[in-house]
PDB file of N, CA and C in Angstrom:
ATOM      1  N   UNK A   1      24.783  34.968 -12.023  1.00  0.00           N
ATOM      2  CA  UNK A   1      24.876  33.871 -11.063  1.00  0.00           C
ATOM      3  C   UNK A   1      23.711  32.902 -11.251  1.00  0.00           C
ATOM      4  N   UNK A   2      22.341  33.685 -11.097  1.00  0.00           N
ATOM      5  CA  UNK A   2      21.390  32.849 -11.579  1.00  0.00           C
ATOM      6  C   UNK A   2      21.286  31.995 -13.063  1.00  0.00           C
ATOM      7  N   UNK A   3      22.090  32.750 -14.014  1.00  0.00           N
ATOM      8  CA  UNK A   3      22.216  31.411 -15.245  1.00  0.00           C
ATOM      9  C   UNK A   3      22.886  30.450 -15.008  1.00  0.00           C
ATOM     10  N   UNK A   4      24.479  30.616 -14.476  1.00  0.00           N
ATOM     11  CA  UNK A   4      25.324  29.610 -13.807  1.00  0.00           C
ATOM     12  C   UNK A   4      24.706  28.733 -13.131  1.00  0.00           C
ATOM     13  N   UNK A   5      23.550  29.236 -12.281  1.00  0.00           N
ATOM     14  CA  UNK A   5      23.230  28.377 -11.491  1.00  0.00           C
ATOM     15  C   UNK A   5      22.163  27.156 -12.378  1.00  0.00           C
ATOM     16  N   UNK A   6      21.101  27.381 -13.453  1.00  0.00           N
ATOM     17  CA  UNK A   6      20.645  26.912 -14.365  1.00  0.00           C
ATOM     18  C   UNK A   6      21.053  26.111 -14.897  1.00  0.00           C
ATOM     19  N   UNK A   7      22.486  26.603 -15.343  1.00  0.00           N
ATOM     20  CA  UNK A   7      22.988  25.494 -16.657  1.00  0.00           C
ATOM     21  C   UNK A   7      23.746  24.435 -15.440  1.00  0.00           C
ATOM     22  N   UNK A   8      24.275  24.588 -14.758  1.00  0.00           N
ATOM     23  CA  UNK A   8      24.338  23.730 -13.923  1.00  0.00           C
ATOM     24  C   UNK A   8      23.484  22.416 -13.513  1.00  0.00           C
ATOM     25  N   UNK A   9      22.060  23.025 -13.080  1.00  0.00           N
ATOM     26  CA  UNK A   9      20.785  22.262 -13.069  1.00  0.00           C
ATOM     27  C   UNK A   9      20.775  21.069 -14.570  1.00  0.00           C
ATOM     28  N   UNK A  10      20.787  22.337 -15.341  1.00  0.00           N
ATOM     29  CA  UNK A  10      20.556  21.615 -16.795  1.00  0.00           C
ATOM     30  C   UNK A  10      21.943  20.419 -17.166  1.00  0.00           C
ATOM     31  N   UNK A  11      23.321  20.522 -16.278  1.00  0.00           N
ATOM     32  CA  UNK A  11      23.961  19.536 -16.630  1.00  0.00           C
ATOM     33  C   UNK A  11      23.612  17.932 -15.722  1.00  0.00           C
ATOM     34  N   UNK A  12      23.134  18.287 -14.556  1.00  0.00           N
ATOM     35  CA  UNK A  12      22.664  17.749 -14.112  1.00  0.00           C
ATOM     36  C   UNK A  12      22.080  16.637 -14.381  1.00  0.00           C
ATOM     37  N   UNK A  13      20.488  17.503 -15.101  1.00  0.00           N
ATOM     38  CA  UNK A  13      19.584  16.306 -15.150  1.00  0.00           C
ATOM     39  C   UNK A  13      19.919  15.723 -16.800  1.00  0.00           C
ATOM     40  N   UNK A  14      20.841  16.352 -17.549  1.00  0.00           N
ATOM     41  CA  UNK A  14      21.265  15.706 -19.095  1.00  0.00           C
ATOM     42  C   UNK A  14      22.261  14.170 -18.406  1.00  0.00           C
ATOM     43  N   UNK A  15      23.364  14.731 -17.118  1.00  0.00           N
ATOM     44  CA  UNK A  15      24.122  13.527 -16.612  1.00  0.00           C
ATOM     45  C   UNK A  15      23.220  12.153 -16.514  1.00  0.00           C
ATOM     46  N   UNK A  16      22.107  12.081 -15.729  1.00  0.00           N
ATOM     47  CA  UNK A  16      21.442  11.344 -15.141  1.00  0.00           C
ATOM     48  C   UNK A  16      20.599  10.508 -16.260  1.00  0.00           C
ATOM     49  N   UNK A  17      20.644  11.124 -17.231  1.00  0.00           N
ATOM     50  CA  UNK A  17      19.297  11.019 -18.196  1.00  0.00           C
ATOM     51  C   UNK A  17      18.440  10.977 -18.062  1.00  0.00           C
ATOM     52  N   UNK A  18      18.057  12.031 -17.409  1.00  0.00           N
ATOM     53  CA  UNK A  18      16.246  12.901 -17.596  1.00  0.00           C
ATOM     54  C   UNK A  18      16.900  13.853 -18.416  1.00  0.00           C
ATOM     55  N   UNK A  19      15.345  14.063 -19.478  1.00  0.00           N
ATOM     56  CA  UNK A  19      15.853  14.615 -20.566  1.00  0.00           C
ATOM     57  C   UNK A  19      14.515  16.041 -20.634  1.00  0.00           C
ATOM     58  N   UNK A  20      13.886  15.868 -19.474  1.00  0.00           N
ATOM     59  CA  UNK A  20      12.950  16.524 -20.274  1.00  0.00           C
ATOM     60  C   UNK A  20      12.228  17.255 -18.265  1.00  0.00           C
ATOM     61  N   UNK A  21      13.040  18.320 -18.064  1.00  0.00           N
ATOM     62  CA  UNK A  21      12.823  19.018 -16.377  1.00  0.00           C
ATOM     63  C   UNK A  21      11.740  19.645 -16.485  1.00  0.00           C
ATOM     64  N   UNK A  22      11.116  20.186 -17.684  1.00  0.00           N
ATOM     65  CA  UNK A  22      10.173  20.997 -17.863  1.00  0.00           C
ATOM     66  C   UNK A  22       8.724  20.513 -17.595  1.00  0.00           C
ATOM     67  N   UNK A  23       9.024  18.927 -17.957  1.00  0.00           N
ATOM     68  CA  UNK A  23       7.772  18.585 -17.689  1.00  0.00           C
ATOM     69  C   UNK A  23       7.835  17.591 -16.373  1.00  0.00           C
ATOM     70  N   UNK A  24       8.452  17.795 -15.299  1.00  0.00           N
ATOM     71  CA  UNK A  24       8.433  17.438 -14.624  1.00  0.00           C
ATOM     72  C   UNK A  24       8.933  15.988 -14.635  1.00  0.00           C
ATOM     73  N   UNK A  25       9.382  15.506 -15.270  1.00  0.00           N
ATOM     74  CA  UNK A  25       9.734  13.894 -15.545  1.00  0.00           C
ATOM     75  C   UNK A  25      11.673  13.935 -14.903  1.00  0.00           C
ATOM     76  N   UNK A  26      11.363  13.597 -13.008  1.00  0.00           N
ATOM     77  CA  UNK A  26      12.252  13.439 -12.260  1.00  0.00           C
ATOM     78  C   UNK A  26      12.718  12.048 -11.892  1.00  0.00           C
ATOM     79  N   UNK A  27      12.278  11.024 -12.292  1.00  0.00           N
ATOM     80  CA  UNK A  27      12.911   9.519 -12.141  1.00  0.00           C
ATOM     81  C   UNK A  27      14.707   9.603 -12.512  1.00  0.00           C
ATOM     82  N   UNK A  28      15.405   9.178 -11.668  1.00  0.00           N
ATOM     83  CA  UNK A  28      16.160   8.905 -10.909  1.00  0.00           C
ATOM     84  C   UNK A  28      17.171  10.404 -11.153  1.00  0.00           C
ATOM     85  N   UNK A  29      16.498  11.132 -10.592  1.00  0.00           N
ATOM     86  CA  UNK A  29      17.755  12.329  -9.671  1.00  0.00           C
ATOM     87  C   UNK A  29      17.796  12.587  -8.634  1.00  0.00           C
ATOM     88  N   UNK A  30      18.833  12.695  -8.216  1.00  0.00           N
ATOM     89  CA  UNK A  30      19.526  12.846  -6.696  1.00  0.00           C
ATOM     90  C   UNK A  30      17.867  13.022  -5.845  1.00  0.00           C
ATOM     91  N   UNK A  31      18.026  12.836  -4.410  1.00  0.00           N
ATOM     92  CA  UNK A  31      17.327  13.791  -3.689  1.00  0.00           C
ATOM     93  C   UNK A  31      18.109  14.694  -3.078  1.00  0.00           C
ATOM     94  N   UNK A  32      17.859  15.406  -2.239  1.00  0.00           N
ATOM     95  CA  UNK A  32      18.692  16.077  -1.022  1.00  0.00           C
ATOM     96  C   UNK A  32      17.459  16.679   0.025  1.00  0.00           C
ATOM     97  N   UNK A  33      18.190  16.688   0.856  1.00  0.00           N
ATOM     98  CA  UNK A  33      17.843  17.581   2.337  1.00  0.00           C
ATOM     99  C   UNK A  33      17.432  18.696   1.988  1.00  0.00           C
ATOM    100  N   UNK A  34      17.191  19.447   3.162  1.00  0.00           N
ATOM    101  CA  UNK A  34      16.393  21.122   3.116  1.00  0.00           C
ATOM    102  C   UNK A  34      17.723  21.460   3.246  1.00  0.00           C
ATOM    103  N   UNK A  35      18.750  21.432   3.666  1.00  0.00           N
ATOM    104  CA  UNK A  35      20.056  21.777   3.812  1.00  0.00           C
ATOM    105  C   UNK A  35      20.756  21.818   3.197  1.00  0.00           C
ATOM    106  N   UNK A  36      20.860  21.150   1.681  1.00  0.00           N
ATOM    107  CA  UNK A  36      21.467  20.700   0.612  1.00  0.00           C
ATOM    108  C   UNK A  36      22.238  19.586   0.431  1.00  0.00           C
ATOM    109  N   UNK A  37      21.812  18.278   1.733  1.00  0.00           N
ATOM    110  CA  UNK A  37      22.701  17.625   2.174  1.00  0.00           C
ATOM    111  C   UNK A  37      22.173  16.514   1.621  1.00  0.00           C
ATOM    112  N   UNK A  38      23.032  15.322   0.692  1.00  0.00           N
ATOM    113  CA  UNK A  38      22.298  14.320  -1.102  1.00  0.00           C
ATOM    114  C   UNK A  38      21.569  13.342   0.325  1.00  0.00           C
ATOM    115  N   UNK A  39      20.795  12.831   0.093  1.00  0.00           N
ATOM    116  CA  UNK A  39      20.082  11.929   0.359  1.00  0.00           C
ATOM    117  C   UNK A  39      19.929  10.656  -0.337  1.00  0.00           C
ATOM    118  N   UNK A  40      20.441   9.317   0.284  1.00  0.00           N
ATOM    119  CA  UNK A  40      20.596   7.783  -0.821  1.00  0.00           C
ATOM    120  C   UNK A  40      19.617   7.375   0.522  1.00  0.00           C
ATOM    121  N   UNK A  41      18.974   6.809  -0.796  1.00  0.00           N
ATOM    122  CA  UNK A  41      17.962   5.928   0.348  1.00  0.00           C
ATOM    123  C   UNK A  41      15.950   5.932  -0.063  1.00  0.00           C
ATOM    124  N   UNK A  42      15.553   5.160   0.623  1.00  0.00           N
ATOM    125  CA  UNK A  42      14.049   5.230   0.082  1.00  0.00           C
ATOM    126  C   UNK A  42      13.582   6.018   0.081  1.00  0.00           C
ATOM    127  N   UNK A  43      12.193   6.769  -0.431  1.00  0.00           N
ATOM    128  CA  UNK A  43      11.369   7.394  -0.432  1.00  0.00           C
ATOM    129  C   UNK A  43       9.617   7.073  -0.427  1.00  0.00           C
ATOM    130  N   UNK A  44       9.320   7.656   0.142  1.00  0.00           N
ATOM    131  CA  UNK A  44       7.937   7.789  -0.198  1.00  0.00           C
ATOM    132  C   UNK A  44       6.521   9.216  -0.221  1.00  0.00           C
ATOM    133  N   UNK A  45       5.490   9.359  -0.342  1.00  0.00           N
ATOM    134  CA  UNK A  45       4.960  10.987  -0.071  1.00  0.00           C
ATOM    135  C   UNK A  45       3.829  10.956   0.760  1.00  0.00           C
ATOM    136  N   UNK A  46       3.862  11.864   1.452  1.00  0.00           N
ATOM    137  CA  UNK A  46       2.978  11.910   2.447  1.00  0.00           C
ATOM    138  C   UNK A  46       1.763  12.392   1.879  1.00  0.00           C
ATOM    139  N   UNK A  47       0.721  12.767   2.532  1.00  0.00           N
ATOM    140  CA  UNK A  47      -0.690  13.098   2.236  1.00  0.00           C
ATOM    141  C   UNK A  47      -0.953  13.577   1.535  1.00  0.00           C
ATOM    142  N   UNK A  48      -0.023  14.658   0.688  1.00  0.00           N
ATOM    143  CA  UNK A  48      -0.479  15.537  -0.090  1.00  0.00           C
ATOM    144  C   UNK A  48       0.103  15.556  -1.020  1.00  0.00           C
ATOM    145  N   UNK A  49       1.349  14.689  -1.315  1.00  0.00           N
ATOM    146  CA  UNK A  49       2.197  14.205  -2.395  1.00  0.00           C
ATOM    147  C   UNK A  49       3.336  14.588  -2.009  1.00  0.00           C
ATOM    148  N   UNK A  50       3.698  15.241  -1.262  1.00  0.00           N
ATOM    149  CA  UNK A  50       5.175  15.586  -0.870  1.00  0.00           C
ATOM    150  C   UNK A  50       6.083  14.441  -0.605  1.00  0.00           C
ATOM    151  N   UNK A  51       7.749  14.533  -1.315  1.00  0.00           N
ATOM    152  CA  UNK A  51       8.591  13.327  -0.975  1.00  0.00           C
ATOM    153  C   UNK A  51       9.121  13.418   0.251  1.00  0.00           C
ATOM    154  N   UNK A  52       8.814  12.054   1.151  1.00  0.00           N
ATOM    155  CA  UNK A  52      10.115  12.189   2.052  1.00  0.00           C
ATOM    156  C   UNK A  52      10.596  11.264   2.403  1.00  0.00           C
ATOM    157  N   UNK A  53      11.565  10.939   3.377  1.00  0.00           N
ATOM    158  CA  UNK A  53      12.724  10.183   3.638  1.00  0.00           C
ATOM    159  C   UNK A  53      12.208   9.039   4.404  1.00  0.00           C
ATOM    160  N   UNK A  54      12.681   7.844   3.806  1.00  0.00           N
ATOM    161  CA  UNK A  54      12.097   6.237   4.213  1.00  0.00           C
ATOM    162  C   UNK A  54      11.149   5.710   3.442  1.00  0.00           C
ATOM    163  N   UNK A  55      11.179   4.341   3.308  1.00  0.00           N
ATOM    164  CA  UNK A  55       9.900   3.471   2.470  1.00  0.00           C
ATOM    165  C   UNK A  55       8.904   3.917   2.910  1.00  0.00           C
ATOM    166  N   UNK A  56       8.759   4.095   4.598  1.00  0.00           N
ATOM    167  CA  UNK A  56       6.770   4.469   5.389  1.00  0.00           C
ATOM    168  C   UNK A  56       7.145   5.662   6.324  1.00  0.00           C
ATOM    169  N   UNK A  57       6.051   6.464   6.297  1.00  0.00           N
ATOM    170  CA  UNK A  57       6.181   7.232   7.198  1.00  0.00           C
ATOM    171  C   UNK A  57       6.175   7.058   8.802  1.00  0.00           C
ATOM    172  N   UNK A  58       7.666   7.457   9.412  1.00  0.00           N
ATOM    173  CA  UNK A  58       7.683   7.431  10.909  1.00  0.00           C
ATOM    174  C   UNK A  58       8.079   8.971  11.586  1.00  0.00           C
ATOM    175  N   UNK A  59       8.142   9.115  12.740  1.00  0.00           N
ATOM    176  CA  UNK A  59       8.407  10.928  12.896  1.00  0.00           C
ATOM    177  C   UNK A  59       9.846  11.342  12.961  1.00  0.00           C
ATOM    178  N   UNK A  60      11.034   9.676  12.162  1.00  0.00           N
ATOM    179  CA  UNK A  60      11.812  10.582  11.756  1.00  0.00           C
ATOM    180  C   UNK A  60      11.912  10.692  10.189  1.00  0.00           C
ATOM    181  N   UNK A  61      10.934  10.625   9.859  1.00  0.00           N
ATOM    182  CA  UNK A  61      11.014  11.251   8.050  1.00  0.00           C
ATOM    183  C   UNK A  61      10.988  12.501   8.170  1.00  0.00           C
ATOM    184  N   UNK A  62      11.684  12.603   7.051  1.00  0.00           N
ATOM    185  CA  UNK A  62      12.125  14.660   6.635  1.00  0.00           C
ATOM    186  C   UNK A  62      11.338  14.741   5.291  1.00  0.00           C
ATOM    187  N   UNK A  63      11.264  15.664   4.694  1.00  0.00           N
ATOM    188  CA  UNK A  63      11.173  16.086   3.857  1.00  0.00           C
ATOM    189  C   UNK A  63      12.291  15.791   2.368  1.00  0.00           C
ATOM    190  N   UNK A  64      12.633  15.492   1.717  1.00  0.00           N
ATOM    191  CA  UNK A  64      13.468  15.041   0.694  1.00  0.00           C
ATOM    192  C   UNK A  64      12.970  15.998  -0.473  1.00  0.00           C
ATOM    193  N   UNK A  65      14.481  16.435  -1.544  1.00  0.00           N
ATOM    194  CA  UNK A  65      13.754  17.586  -2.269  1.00  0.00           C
ATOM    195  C   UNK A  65      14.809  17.011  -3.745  1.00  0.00           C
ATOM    196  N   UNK A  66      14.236  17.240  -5.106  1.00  0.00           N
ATOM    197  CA  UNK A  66      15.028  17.784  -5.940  1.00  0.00           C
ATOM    198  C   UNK A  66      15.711  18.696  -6.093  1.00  0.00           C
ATOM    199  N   UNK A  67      16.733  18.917  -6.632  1.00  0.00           N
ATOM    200  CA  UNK A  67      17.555  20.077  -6.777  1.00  0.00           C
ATOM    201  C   UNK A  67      16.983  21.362  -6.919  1.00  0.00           C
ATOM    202  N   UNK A  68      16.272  21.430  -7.814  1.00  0.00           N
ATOM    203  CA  UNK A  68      15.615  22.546  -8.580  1.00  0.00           C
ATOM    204  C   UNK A  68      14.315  22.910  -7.912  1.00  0.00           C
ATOM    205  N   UNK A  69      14.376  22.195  -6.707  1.00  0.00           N
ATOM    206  CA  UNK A  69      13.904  22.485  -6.003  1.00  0.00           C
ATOM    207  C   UNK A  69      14.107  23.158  -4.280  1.00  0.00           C
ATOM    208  N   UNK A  70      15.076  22.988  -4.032  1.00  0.00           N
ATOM    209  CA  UNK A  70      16.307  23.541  -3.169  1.00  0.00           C
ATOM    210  C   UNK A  70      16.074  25.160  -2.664  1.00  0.00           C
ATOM    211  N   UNK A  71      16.011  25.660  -1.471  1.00  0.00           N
ATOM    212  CA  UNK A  71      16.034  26.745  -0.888  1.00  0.00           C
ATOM    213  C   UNK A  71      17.494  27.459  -1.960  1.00  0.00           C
ATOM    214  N   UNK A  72      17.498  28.586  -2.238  1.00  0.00           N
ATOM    215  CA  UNK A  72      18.760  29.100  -2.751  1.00  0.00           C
ATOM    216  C   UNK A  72      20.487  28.670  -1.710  1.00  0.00           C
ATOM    217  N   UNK A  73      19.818  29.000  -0.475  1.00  0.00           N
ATOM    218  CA  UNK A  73      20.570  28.951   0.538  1.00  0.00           C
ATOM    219  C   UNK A  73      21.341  27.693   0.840  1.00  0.00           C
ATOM    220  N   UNK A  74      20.681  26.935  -0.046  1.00  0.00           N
ATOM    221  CA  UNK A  74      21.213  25.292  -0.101  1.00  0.00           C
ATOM    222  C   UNK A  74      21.798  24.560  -1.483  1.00  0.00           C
ATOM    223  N   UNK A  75      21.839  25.636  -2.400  1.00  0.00           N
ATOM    224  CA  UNK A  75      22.326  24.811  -3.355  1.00  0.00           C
ATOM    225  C   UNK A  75      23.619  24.902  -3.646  1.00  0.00           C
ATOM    226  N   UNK A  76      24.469  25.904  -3.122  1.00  0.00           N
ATOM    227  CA  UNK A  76      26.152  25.446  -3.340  1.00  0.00           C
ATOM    228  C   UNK A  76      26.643  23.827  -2.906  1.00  0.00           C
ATOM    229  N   UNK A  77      25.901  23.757  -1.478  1.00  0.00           N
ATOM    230  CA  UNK A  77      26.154  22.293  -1.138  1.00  0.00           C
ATOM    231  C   UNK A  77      25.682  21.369  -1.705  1.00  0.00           C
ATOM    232  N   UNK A  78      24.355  21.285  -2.271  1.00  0.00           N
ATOM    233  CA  UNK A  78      23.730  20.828  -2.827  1.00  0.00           C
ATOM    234  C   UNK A  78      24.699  20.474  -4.356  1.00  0.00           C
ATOM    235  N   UNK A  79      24.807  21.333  -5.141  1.00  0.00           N
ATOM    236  CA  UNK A  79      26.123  21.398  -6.540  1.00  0.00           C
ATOM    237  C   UNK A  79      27.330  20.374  -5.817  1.00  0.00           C
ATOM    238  N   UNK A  80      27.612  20.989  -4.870  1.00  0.00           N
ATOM    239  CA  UNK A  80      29.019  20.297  -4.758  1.00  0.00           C
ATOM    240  C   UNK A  80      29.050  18.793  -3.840  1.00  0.00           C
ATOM    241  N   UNK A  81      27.962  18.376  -3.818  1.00  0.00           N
ATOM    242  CA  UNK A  81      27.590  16.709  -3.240  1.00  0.00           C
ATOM    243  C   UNK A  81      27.176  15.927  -4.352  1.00  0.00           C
ATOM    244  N   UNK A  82      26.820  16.581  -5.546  1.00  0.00           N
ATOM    245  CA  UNK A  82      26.315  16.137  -6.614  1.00  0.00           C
ATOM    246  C   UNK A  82      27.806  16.299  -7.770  1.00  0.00           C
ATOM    247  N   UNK A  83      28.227  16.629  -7.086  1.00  0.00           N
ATOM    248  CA  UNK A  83      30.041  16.553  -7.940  1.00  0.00           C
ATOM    249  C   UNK A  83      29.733  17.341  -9.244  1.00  0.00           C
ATOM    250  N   UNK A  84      28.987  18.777  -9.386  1.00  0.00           N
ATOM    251  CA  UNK A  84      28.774  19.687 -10.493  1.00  0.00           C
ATOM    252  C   UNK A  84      29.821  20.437 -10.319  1.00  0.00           C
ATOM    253  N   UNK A  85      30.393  20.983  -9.144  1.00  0.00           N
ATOM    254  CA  UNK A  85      30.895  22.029  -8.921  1.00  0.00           C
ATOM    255  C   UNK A  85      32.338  21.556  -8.028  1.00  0.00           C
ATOM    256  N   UNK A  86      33.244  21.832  -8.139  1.00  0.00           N
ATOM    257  CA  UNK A  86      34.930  21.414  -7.397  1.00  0.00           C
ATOM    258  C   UNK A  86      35.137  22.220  -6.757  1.00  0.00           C
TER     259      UNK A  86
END
């Protein structure tokens, strides 16, 4: 399950053209929620570099995540908002 879940990742960021996940080089892939729910829209990082939701920080910014970065618990939805998975 965990490779499935990988090569998945890996079709991902080949779709988008980032070519290179290892080194961290994430310019333009999806965001999503802690929930797995895609996120369109601005970003920016708070104090410590973390991404989150809106151009400036107000107290309703969330947290915003890459995939591969995703609680386990969130990435079926996460796959299937990102149209990997039917």
């Amino acid at each position: 399950m965990l490779v499935a879940l990988l090569q998945s990742v890996e079709k991902l960021v080949l779709k988008i053209g980032v070519t290179n996940l290892k080194n961290n080089i994430m310019k333009g892939v999806p965001h999503f929620k802690k929930d797995g729910t895609i996120f369109h829209g601005t970003t920016h990082k708070d104090a410590k570099g973390k991404l989150m939701s809106g151009k400036t920080h107000t107290k309703r910014s969330v947290y915003v995540y890459h995939i591969n970065e995703l609680p386990k618990k969130s990435l079926m939805k996460a796959y299937k908002q990102a149209k990997l998975l039917k």
